[in-house]
C-alpha atoms as a PDB file:
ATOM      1  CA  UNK A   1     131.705  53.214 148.450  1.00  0.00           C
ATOM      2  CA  UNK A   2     130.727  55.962 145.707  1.00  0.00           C
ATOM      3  CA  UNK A   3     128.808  58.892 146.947  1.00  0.00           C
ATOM      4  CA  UNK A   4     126.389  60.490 144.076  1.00  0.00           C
ATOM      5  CA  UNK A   5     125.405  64.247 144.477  1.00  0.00           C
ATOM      6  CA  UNK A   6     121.456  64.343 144.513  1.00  0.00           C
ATOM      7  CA  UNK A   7     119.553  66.720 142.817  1.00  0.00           C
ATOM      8  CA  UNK A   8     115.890  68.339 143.810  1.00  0.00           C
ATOM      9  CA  UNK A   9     115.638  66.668 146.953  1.00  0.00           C
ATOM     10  CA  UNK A  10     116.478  67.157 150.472  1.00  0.00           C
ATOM     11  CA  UNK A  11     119.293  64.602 150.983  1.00  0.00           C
ATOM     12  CA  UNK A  12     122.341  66.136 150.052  1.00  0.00           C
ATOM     13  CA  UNK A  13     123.725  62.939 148.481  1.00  0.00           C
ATOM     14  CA  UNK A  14     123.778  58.825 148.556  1.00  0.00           C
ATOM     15  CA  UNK A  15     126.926  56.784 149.213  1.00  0.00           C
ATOM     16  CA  UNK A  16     126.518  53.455 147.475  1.00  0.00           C
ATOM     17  CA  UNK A  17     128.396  50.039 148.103  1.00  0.00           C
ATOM     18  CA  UNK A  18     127.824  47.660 145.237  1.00  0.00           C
ATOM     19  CA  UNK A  19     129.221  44.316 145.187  1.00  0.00           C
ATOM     20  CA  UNK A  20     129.395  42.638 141.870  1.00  0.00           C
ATOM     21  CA  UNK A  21     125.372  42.963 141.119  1.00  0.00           C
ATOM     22  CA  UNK A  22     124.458  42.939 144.639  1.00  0.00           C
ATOM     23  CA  UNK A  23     123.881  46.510 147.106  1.00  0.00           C
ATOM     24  CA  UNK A  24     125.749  45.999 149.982  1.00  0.00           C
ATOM     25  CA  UNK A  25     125.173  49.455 151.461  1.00  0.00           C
ATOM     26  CA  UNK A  26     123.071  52.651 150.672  1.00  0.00           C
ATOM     27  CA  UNK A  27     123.635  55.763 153.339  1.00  0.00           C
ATOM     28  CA  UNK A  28     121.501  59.177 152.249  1.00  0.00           C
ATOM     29  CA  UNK A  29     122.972  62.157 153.916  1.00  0.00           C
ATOM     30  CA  UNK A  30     120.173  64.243 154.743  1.00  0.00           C
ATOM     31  CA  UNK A  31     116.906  64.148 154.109  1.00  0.00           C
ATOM     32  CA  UNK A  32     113.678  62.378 156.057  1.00  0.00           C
ATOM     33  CA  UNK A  33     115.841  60.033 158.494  1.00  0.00           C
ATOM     34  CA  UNK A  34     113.889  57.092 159.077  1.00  0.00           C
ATOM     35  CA  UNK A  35     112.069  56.630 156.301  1.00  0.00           C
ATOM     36  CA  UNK A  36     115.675  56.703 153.969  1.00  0.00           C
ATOM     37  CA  UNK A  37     117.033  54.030 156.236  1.00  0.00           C
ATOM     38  CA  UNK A  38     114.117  51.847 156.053  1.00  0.00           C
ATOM     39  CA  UNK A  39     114.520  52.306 152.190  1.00  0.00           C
ATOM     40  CA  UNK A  40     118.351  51.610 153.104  1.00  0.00           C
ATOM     41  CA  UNK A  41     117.268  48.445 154.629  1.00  0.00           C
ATOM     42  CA  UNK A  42     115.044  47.227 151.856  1.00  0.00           C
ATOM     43  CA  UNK A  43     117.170  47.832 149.120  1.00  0.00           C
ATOM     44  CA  UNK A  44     120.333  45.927 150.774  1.00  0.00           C
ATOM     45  CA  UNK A  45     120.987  42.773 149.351  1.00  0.00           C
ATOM     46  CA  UNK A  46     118.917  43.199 145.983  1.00  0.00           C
ATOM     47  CA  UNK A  47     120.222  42.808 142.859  1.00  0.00           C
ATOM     48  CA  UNK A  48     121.221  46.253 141.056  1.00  0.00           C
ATOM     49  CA  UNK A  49     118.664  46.370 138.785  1.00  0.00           C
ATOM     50  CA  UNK A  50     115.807  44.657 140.950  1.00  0.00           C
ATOM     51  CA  UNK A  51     116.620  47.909 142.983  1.00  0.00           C
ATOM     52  CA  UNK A  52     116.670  50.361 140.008  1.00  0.00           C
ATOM     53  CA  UNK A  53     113.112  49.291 138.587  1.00  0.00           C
ATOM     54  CA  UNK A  54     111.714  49.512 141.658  1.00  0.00           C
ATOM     55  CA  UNK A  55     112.716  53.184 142.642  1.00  0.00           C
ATOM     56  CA  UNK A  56     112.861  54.856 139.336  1.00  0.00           C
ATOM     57  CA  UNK A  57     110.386  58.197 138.597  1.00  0.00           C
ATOM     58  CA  UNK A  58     108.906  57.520 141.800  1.00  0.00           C
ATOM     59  CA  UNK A  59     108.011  61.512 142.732  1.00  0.00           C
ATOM     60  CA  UNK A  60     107.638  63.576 145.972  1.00  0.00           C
ATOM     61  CA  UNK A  61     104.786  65.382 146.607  1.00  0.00           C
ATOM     62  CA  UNK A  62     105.102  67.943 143.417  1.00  0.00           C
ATOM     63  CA  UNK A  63     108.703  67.345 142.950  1.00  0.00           C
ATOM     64  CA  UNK A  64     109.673  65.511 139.821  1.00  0.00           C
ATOM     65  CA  UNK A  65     112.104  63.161 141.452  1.00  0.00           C
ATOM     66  CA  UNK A  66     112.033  62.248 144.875  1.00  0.00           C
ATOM     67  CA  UNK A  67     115.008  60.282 147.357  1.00  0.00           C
ATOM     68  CA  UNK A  68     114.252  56.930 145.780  1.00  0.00           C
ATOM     69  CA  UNK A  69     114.276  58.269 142.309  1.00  0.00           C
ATOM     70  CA  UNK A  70     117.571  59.768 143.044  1.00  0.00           C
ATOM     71  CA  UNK A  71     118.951  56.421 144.927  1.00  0.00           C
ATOM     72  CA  UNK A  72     118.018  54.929 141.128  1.00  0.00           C
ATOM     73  CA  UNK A  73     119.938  57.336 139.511  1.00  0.00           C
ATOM     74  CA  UNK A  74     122.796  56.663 142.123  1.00  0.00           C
ATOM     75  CA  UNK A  75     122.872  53.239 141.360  1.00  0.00           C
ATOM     76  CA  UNK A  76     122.548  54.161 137.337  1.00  0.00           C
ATOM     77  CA  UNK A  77     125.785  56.301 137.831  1.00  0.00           C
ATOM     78  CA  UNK A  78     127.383  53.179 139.679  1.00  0.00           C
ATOM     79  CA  UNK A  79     127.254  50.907 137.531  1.00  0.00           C
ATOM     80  CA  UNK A  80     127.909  52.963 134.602  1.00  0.00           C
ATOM     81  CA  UNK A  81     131.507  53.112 135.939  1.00  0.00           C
END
């Protein structure tokens, strides 16, 4: 598990299990409850960079990043060693 500190949103950071190309876990602490663990939920099992195109630049409200965005990041960092 590798926890990435988020930036500009209200989680406080992501901890991310990858295994080989694969997301085995995603926990946000922080931030809207259910609707991070439903993105939790959907992102488990997806390939790394199914899971990065999807969430990338995707914005909250009139924020420039948003708890997805930052989940793509996350994974970014993750695989980037």
């Amino acid at each position: 598990m590798k926890r990435y500190v988020t930036e500009g949103v209200c989680s406080k950071a992501i901890d991310v299990k990858v295994r080989g190309d694969v997301v085995e876990e995603v926990i946000f602490l922080g931030g809207c409850n259910g609707s991070l663990q439903g993105i939790s939920i959907l992102i488990k099992g997806m390939k790394v960079g199914e899971a990065i195109s999807k969430v990338t630049g995707i914005k909250c409200g009139s924020k420039e990043t948003s708890c997805p965005d930052q989940l793509s990041k996350a994974l970014k960092s993750y695989i980037k060693g």
